[in-house]
Protein backbone atom coordinates (compact mmCIF):
# COMPACT_ATOMS: atom_id res chain seq x y z
CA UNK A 1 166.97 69.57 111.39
CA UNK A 2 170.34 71.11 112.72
CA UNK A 3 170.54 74.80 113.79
CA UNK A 4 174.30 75.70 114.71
CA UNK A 5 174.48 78.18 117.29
CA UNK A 6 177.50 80.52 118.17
CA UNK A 7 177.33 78.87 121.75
CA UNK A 8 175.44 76.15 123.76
CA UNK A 9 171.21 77.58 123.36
CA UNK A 10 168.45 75.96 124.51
CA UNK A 11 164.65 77.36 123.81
CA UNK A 12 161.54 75.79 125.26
CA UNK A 13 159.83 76.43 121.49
CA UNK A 14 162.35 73.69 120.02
CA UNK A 15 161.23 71.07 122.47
CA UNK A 16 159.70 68.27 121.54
CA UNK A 17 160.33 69.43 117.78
CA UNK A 18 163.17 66.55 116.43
CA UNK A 19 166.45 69.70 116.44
CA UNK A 20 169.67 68.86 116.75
CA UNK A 21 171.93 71.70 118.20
CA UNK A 22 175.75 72.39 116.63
CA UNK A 23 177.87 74.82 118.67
CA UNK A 24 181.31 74.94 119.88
CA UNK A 25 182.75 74.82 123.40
CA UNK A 26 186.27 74.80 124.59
CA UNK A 27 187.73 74.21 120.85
CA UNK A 28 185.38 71.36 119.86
CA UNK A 29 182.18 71.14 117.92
CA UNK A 30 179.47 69.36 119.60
CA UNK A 31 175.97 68.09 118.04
CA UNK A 32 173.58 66.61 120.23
CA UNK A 33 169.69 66.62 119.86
CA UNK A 34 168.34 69.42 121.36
CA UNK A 35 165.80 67.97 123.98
CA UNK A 36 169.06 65.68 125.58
CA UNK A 37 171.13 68.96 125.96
CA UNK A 38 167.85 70.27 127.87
CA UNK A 39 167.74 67.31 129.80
CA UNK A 40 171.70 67.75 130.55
CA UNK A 41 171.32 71.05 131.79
CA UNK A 42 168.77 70.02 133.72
CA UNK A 43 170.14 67.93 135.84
CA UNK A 44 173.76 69.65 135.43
CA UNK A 45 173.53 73.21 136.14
CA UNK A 46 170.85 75.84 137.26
CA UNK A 47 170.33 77.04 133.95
CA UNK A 48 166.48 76.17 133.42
CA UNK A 49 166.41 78.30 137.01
CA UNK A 50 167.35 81.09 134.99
CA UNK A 51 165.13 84.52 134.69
CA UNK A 52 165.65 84.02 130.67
CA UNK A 53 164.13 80.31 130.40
CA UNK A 54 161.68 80.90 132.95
CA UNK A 55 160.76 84.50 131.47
CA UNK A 56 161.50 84.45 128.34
CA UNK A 57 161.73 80.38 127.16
CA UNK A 58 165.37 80.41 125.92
CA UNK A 59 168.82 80.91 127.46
CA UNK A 60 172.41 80.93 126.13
CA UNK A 61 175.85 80.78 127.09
CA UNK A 62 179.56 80.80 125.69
CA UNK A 63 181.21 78.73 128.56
CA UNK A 64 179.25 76.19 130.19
CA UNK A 65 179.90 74.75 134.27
CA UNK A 66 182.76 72.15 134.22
CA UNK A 67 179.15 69.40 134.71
CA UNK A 68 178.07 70.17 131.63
CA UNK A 69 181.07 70.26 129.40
CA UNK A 70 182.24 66.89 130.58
CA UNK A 71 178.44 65.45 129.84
CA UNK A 72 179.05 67.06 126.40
CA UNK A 73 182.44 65.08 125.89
CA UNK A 74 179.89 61.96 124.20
CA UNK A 75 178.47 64.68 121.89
CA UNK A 76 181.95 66.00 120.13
CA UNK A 77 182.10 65.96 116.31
CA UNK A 78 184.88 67.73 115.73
CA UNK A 79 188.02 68.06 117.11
CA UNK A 80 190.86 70.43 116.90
CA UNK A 81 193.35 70.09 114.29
């Protein structure tokens, strides 16, 4: 399954569960599975310290940390035109 997103969303209800994640960043479409862009973040930025993923199991955001977008560069799709 793919879910495409407005912006880069991980939820703790979608791991383990096979998703793929679409969403754009910086004028590019990126899909990667969804448990890998947990695992990027992870190690990447402080999002899973977060009062949303800890609180609330899901956290979003338009402009991800320089780390992460250059981790993402393997997961573009799309480019623009």
């Amino acid at each position: 399954m793919i879910e495409t997103r407005n912006r880069l969303t991980i939820s703790k209800d979608r791991i383990g569960k096979n998703v793929k994640v679409r969403f754009p960043f910086d004028d590019v479409m990126v899909e990667i599975p969804h448990d890998r862009l947990v695992d990027i973040v992870s190690v990447s930025a402080n999002y899973l310290n977060i009062y949303s993923w800890q609180v609330n199991g899901a956290y979003s955001i338009g402009h991800p940390n320089a780390t992460v977008r250059r981790r993402l560069k393997e997961w573009i799709i799309e480019h623009p035109a």
